[in-house]
PDB file of N, CA and C in Angstrom:
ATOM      1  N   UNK A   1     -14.640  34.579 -48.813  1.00  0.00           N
ATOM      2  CA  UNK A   1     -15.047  35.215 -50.027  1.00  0.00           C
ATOM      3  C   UNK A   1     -14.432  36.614 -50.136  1.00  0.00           C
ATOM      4  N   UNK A   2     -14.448  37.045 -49.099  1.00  0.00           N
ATOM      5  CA  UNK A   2     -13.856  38.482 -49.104  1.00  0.00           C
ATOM      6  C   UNK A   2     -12.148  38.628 -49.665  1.00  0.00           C
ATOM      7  N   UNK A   3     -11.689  37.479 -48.739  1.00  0.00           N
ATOM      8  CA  UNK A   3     -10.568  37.486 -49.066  1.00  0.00           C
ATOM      9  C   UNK A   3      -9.982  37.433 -50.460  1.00  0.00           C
ATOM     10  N   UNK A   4     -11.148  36.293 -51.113  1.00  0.00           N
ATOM     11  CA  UNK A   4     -10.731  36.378 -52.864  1.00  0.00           C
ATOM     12  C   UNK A   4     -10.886  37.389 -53.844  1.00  0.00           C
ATOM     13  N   UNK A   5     -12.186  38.136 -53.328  1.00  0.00           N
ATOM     14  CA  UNK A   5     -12.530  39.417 -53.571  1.00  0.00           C
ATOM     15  C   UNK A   5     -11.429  40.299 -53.560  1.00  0.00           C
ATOM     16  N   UNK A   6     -10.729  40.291 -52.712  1.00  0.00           N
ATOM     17  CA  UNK A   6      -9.446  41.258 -51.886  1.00  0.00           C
ATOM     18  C   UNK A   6      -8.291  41.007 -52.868  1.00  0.00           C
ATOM     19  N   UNK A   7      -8.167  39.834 -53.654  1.00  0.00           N
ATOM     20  CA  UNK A   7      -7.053  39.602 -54.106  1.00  0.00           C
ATOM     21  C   UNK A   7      -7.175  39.871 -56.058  1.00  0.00           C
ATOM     22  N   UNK A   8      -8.819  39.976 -56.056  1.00  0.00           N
ATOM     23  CA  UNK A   8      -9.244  40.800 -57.869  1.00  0.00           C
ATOM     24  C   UNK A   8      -8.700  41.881 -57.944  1.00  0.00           C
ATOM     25  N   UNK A   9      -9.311  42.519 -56.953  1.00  0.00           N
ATOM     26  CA  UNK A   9      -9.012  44.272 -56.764  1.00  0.00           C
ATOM     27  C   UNK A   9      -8.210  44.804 -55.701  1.00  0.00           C
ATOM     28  N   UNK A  10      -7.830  45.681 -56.583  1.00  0.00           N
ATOM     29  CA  UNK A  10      -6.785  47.006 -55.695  1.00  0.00           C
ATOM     30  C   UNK A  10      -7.424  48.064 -55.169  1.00  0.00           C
ATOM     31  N   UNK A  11      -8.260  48.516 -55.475  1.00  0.00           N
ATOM     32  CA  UNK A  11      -8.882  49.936 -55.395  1.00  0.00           C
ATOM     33  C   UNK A  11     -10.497  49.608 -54.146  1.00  0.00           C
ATOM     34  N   UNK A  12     -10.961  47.937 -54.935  1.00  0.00           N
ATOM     35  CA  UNK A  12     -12.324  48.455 -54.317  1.00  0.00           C
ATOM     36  C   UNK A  12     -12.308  48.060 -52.892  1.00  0.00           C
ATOM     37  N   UNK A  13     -13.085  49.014 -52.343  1.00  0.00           N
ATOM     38  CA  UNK A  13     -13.379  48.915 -50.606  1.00  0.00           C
ATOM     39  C   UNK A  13     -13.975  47.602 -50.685  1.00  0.00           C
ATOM     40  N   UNK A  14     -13.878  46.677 -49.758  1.00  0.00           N
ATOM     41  CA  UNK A  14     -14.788  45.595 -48.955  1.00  0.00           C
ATOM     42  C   UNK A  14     -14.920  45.501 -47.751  1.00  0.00           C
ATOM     43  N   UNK A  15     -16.229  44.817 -47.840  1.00  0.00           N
ATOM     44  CA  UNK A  15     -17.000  44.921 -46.444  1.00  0.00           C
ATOM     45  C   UNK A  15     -18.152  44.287 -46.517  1.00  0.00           C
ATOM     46  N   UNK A  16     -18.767  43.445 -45.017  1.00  0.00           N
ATOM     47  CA  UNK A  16     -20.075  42.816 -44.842  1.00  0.00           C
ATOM     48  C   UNK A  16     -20.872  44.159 -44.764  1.00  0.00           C
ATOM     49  N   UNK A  17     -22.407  43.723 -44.921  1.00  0.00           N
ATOM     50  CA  UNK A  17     -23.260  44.430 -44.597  1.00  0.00           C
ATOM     51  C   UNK A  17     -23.576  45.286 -42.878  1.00  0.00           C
ATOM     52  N   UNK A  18     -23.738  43.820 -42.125  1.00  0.00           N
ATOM     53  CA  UNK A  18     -23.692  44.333 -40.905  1.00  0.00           C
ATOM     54  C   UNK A  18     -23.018  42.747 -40.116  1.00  0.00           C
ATOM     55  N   UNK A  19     -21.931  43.332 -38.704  1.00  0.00           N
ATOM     56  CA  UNK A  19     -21.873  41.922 -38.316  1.00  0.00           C
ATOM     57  C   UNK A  19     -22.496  41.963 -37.192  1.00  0.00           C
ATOM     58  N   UNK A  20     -23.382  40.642 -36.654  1.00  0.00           N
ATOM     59  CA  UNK A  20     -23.887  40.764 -35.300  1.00  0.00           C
ATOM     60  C   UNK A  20     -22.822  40.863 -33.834  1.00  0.00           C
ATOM     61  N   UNK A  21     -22.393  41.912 -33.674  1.00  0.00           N
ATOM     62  CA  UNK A  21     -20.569  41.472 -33.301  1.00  0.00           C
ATOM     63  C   UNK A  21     -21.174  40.359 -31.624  1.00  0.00           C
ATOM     64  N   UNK A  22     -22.397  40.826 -30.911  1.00  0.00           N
ATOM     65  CA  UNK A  22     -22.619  40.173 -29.514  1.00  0.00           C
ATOM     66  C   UNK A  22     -22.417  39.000 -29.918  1.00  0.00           C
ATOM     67  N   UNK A  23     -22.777  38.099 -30.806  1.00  0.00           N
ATOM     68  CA  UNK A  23     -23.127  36.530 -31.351  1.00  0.00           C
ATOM     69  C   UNK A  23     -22.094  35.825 -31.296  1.00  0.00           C
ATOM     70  N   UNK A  24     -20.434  36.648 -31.996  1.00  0.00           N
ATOM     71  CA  UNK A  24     -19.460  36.365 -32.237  1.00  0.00           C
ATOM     72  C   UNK A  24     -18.726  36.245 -30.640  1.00  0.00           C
ATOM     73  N   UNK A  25     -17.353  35.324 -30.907  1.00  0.00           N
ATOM     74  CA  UNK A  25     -16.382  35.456 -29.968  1.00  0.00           C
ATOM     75  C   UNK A  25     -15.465  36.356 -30.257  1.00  0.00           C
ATOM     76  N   UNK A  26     -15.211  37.524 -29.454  1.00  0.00           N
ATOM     77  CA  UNK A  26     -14.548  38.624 -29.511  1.00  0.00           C
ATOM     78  C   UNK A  26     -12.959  38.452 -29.863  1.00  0.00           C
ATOM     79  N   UNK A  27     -12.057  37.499 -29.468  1.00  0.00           N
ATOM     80  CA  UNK A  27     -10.997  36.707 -29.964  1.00  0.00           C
ATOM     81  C   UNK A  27     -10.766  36.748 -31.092  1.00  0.00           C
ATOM     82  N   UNK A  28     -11.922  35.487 -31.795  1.00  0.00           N
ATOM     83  CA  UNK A  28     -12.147  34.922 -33.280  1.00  0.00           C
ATOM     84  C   UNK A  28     -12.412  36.160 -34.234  1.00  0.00           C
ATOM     85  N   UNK A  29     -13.403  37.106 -33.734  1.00  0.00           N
ATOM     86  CA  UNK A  29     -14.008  37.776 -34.848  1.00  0.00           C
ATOM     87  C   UNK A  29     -12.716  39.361 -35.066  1.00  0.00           C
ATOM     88  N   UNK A  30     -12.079  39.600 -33.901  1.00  0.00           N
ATOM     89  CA  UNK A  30     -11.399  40.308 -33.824  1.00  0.00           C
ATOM     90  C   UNK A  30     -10.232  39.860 -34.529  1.00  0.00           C
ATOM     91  N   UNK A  31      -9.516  38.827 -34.730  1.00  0.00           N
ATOM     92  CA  UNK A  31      -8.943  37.934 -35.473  1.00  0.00           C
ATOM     93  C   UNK A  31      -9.167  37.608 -37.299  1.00  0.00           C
ATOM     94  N   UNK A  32     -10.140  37.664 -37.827  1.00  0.00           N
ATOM     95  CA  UNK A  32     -10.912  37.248 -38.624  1.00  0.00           C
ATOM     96  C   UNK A  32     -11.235  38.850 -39.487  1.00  0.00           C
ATOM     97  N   UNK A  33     -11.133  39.905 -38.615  1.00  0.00           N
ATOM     98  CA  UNK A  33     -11.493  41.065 -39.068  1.00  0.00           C
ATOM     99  C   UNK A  33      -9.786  41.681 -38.970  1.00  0.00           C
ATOM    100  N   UNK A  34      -9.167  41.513 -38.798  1.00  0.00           N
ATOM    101  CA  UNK A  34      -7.415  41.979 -38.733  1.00  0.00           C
ATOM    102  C   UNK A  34      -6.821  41.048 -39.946  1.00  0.00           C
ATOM    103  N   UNK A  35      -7.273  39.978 -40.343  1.00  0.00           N
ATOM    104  CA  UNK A  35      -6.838  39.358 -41.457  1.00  0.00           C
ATOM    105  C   UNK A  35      -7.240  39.796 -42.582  1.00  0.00           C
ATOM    106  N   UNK A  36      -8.767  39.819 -42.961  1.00  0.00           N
ATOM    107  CA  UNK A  36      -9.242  40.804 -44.211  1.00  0.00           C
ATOM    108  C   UNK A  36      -8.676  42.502 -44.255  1.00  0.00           C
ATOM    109  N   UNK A  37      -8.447  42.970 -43.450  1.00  0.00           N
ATOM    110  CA  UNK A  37      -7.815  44.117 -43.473  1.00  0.00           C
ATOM    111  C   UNK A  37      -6.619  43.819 -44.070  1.00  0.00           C
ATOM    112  N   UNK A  38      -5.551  43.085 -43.033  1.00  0.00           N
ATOM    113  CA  UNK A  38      -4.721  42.725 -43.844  1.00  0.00           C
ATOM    114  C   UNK A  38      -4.253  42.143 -45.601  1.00  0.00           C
ATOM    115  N   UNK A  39      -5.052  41.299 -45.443  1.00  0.00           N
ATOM    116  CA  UNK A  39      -4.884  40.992 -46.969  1.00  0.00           C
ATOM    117  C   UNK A  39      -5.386  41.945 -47.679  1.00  0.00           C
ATOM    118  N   UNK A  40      -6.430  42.793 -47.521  1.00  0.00           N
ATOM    119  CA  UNK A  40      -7.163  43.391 -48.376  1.00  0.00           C
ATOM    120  C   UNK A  40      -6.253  44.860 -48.482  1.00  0.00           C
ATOM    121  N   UNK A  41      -5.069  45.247 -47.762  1.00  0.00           N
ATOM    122  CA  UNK A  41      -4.616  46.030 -47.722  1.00  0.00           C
ATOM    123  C   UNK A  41      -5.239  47.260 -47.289  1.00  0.00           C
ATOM    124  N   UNK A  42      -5.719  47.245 -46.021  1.00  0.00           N
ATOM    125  CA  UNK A  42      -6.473  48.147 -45.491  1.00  0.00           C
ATOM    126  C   UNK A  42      -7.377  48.791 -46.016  1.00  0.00           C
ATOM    127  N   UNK A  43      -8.517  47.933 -46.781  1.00  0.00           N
ATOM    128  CA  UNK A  43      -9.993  48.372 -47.666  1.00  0.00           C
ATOM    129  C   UNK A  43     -11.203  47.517 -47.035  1.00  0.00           C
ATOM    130  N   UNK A  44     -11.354  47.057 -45.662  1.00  0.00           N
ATOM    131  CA  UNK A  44     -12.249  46.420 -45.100  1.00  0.00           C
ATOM    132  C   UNK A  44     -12.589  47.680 -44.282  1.00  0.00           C
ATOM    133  N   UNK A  45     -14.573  47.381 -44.796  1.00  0.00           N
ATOM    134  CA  UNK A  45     -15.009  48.166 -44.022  1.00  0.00           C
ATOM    135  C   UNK A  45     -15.603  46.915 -42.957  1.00  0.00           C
ATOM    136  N   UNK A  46     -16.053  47.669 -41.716  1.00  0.00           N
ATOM    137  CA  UNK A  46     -16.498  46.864 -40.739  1.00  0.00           C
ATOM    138  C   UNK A  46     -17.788  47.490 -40.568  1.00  0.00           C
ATOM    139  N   UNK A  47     -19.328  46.650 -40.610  1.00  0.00           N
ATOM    140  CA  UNK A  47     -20.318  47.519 -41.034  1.00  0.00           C
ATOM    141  C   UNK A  47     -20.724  46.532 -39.096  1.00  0.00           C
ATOM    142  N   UNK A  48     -21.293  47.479 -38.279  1.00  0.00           N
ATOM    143  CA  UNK A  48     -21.198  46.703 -37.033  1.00  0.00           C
ATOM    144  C   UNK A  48     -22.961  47.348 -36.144  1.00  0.00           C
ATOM    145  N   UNK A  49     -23.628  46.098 -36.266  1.00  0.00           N
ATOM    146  CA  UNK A  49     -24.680  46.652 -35.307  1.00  0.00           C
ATOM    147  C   UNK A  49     -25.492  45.535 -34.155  1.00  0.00           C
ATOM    148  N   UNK A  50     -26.891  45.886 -33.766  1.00  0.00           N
ATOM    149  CA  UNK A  50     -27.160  45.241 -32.668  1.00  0.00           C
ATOM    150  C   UNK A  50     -28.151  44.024 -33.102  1.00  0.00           C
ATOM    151  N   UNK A  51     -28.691  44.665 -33.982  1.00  0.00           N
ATOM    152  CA  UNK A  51     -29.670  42.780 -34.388  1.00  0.00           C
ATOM    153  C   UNK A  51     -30.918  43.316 -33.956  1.00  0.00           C
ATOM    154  N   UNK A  52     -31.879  42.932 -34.358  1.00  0.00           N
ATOM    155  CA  UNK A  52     -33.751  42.568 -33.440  1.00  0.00           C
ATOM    156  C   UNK A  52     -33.889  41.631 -33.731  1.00  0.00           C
ATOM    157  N   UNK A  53     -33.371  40.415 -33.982  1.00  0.00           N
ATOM    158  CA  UNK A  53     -34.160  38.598 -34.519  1.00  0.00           C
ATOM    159  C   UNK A  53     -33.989  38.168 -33.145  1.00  0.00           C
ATOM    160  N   UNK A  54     -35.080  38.228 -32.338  1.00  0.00           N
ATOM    161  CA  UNK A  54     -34.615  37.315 -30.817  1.00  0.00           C
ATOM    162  C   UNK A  54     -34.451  35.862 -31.102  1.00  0.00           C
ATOM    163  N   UNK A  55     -34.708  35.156 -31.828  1.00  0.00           N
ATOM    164  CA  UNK A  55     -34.297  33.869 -32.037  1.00  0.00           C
ATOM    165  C   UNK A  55     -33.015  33.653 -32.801  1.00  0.00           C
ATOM    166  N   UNK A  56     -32.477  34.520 -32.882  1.00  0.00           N
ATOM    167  CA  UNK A  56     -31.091  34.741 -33.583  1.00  0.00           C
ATOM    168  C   UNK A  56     -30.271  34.955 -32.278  1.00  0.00           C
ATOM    169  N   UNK A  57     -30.639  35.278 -31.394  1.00  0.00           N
ATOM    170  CA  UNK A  57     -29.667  36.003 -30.299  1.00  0.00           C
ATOM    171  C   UNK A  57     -29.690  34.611 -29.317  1.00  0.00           C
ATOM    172  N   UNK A  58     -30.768  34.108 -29.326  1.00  0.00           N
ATOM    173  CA  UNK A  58     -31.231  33.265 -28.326  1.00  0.00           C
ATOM    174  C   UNK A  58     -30.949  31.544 -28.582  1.00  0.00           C
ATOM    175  N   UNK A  59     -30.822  31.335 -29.900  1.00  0.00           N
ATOM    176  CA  UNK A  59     -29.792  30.446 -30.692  1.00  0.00           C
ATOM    177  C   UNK A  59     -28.137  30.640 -30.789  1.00  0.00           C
ATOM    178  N   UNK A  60     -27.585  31.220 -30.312  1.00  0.00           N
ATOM    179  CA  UNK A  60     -26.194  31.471 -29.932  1.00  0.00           C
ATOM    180  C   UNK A  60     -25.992  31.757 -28.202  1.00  0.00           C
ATOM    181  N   UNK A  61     -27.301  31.821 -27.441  1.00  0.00           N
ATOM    182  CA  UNK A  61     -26.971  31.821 -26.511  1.00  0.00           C
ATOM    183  C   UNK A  61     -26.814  33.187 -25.430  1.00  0.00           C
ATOM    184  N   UNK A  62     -27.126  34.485 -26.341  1.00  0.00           N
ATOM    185  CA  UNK A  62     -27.134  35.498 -26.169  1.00  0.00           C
ATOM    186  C   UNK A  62     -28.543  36.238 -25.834  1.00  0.00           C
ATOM    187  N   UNK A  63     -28.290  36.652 -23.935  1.00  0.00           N
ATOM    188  CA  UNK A  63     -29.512  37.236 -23.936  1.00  0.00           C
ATOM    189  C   UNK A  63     -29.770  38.416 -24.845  1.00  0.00           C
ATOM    190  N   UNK A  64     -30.991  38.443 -25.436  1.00  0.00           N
ATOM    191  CA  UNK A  64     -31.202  39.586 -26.842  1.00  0.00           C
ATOM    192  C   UNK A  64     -31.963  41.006 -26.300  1.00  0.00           C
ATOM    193  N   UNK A  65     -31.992  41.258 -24.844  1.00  0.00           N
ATOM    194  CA  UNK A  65     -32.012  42.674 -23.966  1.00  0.00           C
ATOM    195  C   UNK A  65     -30.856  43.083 -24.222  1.00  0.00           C
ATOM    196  N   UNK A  66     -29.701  41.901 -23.800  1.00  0.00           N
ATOM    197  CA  UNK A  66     -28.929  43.044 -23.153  1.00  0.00           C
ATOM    198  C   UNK A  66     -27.589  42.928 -24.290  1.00  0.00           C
ATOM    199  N   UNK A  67     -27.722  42.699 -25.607  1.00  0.00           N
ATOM    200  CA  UNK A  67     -27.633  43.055 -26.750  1.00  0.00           C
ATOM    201  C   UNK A  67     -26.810  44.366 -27.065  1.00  0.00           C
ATOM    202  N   UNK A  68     -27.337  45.636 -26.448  1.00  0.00           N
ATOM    203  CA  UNK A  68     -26.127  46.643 -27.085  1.00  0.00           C
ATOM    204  C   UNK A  68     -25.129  46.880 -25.932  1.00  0.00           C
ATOM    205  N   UNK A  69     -25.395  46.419 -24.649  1.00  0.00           N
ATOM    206  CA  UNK A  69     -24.142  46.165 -23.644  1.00  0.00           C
ATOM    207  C   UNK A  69     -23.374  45.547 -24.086  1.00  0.00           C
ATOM    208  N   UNK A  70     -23.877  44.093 -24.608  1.00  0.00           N
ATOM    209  CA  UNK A  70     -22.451  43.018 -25.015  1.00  0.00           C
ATOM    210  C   UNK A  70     -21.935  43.391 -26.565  1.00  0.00           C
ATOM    211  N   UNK A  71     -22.658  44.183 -27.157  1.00  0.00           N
ATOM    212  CA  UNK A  71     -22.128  44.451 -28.157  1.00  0.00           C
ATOM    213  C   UNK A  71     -20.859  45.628 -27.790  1.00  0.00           C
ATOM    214  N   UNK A  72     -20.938  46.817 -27.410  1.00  0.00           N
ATOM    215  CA  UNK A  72     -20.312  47.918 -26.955  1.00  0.00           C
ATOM    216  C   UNK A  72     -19.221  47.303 -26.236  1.00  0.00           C
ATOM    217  N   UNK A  73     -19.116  45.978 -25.011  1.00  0.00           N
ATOM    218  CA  UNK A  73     -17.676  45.465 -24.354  1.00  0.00           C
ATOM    219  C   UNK A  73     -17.359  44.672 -25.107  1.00  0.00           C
ATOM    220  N   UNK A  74     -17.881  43.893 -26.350  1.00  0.00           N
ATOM    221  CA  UNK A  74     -16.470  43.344 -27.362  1.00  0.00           C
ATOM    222  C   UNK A  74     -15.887  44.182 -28.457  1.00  0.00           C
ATOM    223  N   UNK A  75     -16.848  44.850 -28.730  1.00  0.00           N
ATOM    224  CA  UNK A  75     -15.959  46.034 -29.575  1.00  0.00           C
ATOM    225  C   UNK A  75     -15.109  46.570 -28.503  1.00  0.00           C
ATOM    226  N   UNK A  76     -15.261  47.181 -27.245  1.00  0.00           N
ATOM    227  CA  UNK A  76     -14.000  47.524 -26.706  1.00  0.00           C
ATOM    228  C   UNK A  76     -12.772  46.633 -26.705  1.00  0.00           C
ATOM    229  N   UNK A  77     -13.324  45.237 -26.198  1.00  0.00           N
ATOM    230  CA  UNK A  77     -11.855  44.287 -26.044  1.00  0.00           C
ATOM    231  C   UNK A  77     -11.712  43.580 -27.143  1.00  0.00           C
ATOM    232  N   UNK A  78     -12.392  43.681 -28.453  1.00  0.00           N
ATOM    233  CA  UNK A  78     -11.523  44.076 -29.665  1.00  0.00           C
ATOM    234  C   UNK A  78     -10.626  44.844 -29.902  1.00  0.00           C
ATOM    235  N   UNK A  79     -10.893  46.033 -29.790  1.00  0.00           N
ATOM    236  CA  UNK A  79     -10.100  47.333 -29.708  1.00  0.00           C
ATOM    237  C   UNK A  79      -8.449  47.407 -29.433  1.00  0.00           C
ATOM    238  N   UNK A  80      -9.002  46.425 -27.980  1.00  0.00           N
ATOM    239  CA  UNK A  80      -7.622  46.325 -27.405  1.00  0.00           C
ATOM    240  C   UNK A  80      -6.893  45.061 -27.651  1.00  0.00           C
ATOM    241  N   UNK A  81      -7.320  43.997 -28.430  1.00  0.00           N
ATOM    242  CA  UNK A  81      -6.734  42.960 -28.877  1.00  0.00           C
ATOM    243  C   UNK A  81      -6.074  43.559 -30.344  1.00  0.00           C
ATOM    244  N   UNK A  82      -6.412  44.481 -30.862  1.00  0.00           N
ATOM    245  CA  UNK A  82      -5.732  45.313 -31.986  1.00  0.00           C
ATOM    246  C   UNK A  82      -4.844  46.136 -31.395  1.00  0.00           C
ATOM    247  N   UNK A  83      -4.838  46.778 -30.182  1.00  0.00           N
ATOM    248  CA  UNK A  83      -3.792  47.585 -30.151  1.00  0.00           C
ATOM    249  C   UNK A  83      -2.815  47.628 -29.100  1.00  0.00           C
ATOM    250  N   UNK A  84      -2.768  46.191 -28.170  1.00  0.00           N
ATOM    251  CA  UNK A  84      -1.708  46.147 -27.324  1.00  0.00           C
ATOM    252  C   UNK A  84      -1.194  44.830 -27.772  1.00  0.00           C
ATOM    253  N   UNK A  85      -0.226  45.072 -27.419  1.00  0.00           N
ATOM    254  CA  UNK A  85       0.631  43.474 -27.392  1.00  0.00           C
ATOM    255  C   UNK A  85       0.215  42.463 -26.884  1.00  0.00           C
ATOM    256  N   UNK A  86       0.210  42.733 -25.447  1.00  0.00           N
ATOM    257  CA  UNK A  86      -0.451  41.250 -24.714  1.00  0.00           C
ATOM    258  C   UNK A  86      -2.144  42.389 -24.183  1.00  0.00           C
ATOM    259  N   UNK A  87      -3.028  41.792 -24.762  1.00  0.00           N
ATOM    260  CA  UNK A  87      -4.273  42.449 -24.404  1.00  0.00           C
ATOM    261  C   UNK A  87      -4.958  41.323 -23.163  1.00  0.00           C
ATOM    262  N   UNK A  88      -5.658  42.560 -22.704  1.00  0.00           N
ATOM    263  CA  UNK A  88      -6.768  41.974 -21.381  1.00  0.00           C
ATOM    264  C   UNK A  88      -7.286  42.397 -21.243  1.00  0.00           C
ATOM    265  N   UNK A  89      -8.669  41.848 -21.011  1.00  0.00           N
ATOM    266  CA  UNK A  89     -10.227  42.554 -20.640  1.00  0.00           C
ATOM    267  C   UNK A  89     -10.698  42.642 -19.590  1.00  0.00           C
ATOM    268  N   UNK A  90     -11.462  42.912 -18.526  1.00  0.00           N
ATOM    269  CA  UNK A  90     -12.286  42.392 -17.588  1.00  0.00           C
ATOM    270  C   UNK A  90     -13.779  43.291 -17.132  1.00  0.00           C
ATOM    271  N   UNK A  91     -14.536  42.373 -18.176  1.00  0.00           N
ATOM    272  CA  UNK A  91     -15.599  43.461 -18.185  1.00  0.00           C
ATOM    273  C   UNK A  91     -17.349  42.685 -17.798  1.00  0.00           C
ATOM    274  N   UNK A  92     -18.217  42.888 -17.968  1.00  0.00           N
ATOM    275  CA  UNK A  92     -19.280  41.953 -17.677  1.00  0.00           C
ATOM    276  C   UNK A  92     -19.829  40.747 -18.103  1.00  0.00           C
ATOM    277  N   UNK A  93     -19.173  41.284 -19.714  1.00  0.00           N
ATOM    278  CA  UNK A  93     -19.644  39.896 -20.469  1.00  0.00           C
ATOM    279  C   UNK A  93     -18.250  39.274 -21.541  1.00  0.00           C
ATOM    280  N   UNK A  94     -17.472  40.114 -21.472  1.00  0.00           N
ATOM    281  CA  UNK A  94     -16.375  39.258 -22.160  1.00  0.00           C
ATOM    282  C   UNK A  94     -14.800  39.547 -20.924  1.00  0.00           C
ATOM    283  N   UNK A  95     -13.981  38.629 -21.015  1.00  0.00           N
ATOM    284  CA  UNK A  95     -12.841  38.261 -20.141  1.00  0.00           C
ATOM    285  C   UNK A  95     -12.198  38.390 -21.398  1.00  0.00           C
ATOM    286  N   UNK A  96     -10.892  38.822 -20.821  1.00  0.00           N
ATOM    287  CA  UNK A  96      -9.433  38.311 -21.951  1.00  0.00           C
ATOM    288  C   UNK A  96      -8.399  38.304 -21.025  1.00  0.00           C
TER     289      UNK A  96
END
């Protein structure tokens, strides 16, 4: 949706509300968020936080304690899947 959004307008910013980034695969979503930028011509905002629905966390598989740890190491090895060539992680809860 964003993307079609992206292709009405020139001017307006887009962006989700908030993404649960722990829930996501750091790969995919890091992937998925470099494409709307792209198309959108660098007007994606990335609205990024930790969640409180424990049955939201716990339905993907994600212990929902430790929630702003795994959130904080895929935004890092996001980070670095955006800004090296061949990227690699090795951290507690995500590998690359």
């Amino acid at each position: 949706m964003l993307a079609h959004a992206s292709a009405l307008t020139t001017r307006l910013r887009l962006g989700v509300a908030v993404s649960l980034v722990a829930i996501h695969d750091p790969i995919l979503l890091a992937k998925t968020i470099s494409t709307l930028d792209h198309v959108s011509g660098g007007r994606l905002i990335l609205g990024v936080g930790y969640g409180y629905n424990e049955d939201e966390f716990r339905n993907h598989g994600v212990d929902a304690r430790k929630r702003r740890d795994i959130t904080r190491e895929k935004m890092l090895a996001m980070q670095r899947l955006w800004s090296e060539e061949t990227a690699s992680f090795d951290g507690d809860y995500v590998w690359l």
